[in-house]
Protein backbone atom coordinates (compact mmCIF):
# COMPACT_ATOMS: atom_id res chain seq x y z
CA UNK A 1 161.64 -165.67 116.26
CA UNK A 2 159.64 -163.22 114.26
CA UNK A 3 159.02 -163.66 110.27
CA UNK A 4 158.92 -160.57 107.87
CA UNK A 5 159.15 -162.82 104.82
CA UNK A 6 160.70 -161.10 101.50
CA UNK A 7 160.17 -161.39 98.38
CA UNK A 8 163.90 -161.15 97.12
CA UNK A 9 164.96 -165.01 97.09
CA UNK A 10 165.35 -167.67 94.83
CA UNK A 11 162.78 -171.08 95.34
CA UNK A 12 164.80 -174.10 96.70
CA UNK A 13 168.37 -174.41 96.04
CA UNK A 14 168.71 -176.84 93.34
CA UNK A 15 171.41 -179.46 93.65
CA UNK A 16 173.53 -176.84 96.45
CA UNK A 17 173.01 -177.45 100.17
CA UNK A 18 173.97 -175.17 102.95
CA UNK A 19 177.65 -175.19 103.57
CA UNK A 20 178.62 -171.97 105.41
CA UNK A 21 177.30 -168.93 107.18
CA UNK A 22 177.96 -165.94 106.54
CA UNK A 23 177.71 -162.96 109.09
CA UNK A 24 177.07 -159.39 107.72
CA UNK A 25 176.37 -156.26 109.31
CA UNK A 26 173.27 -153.93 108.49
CA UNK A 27 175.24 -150.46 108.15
CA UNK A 28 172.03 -149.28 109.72
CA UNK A 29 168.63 -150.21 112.12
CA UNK A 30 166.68 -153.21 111.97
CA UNK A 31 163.35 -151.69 111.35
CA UNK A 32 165.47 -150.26 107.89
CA UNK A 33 166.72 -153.45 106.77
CA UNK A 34 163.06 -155.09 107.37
CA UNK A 35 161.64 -152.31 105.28
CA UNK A 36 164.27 -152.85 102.29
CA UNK A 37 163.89 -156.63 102.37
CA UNK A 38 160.52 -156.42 101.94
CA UNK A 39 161.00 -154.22 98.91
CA UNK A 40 161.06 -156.14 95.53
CA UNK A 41 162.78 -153.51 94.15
CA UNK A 42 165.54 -154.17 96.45
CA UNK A 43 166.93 -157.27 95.15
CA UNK A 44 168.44 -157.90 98.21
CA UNK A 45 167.90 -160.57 101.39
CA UNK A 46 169.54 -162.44 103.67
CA UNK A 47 167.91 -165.48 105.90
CA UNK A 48 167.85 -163.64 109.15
CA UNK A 49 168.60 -160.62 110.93
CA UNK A 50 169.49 -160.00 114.71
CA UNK A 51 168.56 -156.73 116.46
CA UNK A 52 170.03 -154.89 118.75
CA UNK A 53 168.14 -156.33 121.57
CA UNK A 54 168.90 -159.89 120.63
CA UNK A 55 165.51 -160.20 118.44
CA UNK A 56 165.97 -162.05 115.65
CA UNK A 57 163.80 -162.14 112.22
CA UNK A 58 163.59 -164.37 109.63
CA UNK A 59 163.66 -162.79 106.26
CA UNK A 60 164.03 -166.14 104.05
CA UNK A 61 163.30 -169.71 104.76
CA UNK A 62 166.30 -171.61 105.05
CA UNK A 63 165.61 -174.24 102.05
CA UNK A 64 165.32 -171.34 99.97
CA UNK A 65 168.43 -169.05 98.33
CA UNK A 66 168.77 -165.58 99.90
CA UNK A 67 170.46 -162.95 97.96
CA UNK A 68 173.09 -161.81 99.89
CA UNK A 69 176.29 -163.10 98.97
CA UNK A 70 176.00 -163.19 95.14
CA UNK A 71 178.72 -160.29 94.21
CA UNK A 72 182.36 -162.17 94.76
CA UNK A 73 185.34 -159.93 94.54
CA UNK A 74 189.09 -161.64 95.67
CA UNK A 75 187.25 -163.96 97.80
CA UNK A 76 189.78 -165.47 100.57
CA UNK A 77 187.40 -167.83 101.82
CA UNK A 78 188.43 -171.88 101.45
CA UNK A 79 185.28 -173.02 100.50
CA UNK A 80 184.14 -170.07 98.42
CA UNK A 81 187.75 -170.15 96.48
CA UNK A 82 187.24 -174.08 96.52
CA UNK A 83 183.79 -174.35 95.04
CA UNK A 84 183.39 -170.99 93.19
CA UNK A 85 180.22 -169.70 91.67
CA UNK A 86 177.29 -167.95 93.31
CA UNK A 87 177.87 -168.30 97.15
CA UNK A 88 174.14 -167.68 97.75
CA UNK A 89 173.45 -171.55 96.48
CA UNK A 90 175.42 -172.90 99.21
CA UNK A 91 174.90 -170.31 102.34
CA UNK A 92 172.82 -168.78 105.03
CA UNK A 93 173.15 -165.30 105.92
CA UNK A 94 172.86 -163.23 109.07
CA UNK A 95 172.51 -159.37 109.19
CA UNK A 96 173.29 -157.43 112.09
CA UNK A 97 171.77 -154.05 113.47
CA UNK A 98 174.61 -151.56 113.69
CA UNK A 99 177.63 -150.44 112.11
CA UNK A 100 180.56 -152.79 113.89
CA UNK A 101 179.65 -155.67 114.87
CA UNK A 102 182.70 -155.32 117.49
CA UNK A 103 181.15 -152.88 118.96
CA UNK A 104 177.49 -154.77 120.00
CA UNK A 105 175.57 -155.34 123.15
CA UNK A 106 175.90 -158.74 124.60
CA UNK A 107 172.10 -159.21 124.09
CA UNK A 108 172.82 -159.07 120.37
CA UNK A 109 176.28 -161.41 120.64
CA UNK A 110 174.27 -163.48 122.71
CA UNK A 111 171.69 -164.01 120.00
CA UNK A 112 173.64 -164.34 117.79
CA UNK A 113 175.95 -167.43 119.14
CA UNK A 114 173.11 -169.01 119.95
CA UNK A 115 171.43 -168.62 115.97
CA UNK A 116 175.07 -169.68 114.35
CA UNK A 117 175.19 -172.63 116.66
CA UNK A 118 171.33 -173.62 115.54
CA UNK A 119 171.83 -173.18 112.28
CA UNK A 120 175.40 -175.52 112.37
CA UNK A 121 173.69 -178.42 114.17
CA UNK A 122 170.78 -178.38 112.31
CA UNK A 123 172.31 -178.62 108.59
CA UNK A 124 175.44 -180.81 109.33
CA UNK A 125 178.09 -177.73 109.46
CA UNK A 126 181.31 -177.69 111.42
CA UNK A 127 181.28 -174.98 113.41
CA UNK A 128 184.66 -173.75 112.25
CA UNK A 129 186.53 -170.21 110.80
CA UNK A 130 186.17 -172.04 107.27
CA UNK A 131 182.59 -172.65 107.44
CA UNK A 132 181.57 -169.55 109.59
CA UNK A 133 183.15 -166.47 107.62
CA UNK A 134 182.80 -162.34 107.27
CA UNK A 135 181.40 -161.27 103.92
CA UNK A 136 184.54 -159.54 103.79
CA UNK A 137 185.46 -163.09 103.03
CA UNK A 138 184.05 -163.32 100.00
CA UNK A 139 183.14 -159.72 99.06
CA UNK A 140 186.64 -157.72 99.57
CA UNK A 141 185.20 -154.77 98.51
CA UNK A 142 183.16 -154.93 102.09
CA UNK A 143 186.09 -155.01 104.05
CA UNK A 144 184.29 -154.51 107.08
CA UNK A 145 181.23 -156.53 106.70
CA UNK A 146 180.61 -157.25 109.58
CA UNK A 147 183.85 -155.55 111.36
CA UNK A 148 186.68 -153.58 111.87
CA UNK A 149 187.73 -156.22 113.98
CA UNK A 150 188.20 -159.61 112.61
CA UNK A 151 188.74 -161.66 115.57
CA UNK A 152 184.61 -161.18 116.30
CA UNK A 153 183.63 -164.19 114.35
CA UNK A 154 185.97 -166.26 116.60
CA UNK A 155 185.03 -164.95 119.08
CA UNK A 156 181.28 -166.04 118.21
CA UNK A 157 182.75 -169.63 117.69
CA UNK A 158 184.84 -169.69 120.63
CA UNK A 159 181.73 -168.87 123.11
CA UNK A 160 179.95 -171.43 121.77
CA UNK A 161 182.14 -174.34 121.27
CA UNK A 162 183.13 -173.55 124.98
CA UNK A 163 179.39 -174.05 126.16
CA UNK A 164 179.18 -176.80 124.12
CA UNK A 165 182.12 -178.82 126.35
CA UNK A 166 180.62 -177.71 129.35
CA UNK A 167 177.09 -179.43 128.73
CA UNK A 168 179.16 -182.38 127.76
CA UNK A 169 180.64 -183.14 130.72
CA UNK A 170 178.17 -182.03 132.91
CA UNK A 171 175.39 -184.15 131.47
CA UNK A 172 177.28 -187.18 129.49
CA UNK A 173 181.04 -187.13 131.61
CA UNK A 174 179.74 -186.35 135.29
CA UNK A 175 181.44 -183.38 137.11
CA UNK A 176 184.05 -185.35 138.41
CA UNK A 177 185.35 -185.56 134.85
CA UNK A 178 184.87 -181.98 134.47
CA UNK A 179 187.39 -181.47 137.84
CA UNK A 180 190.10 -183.30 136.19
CA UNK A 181 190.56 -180.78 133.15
CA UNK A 182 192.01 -177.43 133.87
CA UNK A 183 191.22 -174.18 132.12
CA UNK A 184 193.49 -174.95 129.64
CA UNK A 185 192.65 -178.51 128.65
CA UNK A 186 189.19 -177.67 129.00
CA UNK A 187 189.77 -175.05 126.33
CA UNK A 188 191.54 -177.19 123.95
CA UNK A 189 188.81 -179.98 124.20
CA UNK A 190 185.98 -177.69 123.94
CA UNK A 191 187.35 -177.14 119.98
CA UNK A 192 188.02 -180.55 119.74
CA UNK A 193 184.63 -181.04 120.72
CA UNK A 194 182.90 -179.15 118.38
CA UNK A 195 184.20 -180.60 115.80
CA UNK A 196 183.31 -184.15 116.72
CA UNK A 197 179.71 -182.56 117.33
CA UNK A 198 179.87 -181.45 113.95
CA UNK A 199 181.20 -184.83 112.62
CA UNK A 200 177.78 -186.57 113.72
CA UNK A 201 175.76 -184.38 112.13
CA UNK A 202 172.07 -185.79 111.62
CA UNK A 203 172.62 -188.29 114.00
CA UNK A 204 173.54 -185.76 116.91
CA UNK A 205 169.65 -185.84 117.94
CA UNK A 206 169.76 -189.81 118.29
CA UNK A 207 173.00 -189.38 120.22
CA UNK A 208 172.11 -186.98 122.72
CA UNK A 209 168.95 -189.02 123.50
CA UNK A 210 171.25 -192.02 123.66
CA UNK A 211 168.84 -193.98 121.07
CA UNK A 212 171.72 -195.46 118.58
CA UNK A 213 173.17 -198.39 118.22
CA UNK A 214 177.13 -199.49 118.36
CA UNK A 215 176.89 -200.08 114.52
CA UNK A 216 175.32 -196.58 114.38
CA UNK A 217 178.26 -195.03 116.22
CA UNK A 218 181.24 -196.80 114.44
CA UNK A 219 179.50 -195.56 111.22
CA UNK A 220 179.38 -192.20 113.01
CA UNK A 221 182.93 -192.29 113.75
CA UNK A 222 182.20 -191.68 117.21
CA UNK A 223 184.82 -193.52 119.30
CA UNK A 224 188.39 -193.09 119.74
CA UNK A 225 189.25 -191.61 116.02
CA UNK A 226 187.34 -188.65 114.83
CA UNK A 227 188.56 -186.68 112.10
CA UNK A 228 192.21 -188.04 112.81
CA UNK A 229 192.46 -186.64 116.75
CA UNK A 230 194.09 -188.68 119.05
CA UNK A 231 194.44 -186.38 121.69
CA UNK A 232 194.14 -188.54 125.22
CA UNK A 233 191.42 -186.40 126.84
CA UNK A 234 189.54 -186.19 123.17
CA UNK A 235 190.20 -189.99 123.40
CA UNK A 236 188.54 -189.97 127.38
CA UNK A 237 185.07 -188.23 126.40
CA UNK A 238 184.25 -189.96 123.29
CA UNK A 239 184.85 -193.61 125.04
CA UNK A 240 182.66 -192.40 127.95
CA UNK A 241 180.21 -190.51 125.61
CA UNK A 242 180.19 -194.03 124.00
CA UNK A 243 179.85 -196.03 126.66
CA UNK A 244 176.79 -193.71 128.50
CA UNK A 245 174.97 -193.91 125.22
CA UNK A 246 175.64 -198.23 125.09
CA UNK A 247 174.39 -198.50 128.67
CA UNK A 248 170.56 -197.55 127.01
């Protein structure tokens, strides 16, 4: 990851922590949008930026408050409707190179998915369609920021939750768990999934080294009931996850 710091942001973020990410799209290059950031006269950042070619820059630290987000106009977002004021306290942004982000190269999708999915397990956030949103979600007056085509952001999701089950059961379940779940079922659990991923939050670290306790997991919420599913192959994992990371 490259760093072309600006100046554009506010210090910390006060009482606010991340909540949501927001995905925007640059309406032009990448070398452009570095060169504006960068201006003071600007008045304008976001936390990172993805290129064409799957770089990606860091514009502002993520501790600190961008300004990308701060104009709200018939928000439709949950949260943003939910908490109100200035969306920059509680979000991270991520530009895009281009015009639609519909219309990118895998290398940049790719990037991307990989960036939203660091940035959710790193600061507690479901990775969910209320907590990864458009600015059209909250700006309506950008109602294609970052697409014509709305389904993109699930599509971002969708990817990664999917690669997220996978990994699961290859490296916690065994493949012979794997072979009992068709396409399907494999799809549904792979959201479930991700949302018990995102349910452990801090402790996901400790859990994937298999380093916590059983008091540390019912506290967690980790077996059997997470979030209210009780779906019987949801049920399956999470008593095997539980059990592989008792066995340490």
């Amino acid at each position: 990851m490259k760093q072309e710091l600006s100046p554009n942001f506010t210090n910390k973020r006060g009482q606010y922590k991340p909540e949501i990410v927001v995905i925007h799209i640059m309406a032009g290059s990448l070398a452009g949008t570095v060169a504006w950031f960068k201006n003071p006269a600007s008045q304008v950042s976001s936390h990172y930026g993805v290129g064409l070619n799957g770089e990606v820059v860091q514009f502002v630290k993520e501790e600190d408050t961008a300004w990308a987000n701060g104009r709200v106009n018939n928000p439709t977002s949950k949260i943003v409707k939910e908490k109100g004021g200035n969306p920059n306290n509680y979000s991270i942004s991520i530009e895009h190179e281009g015009y639609d982000l519909s219309k990118a190269p895998q290398s940049q999708i790719d990037a991307s998915k990989e960036l939203i999915k660091d940035i959710c397990e790193r600061n507690g956030i479901p990775l969910d369609r209320d907590h990864v949103i458009g600015h059209y979600e909250i700006y309506s007056l950008k109602p294609n920021c970052p697409s014509t085509d709305k389904t993109i952001i699930d599509k971002l999701i969708e990817s990664t939750m999917n690669k997220d089950f996978v990994k699961a059961v290859s490296t916690i379940c065994g493949k012979d768990y794997g072979e009992n779940l068709n396409e399907k079922e494999q799809e549904e659990a792979s959201k479930k999934l991700a949302e018990v991923v995102s349910s452990i939050g801090t402790l996901r670290k400790e859990i994937e080294n298999a380093k916590i306790s059983l008091n540390q997991c019912e506290q967690a919420k980790v077996p059997v009931q997470v979030n209210g599913l009780t779906d019987a192959t949801l049920v399956d994992l999470l008593r095997e996850l539980r059990n592989r990371i008792l066995k340490f």
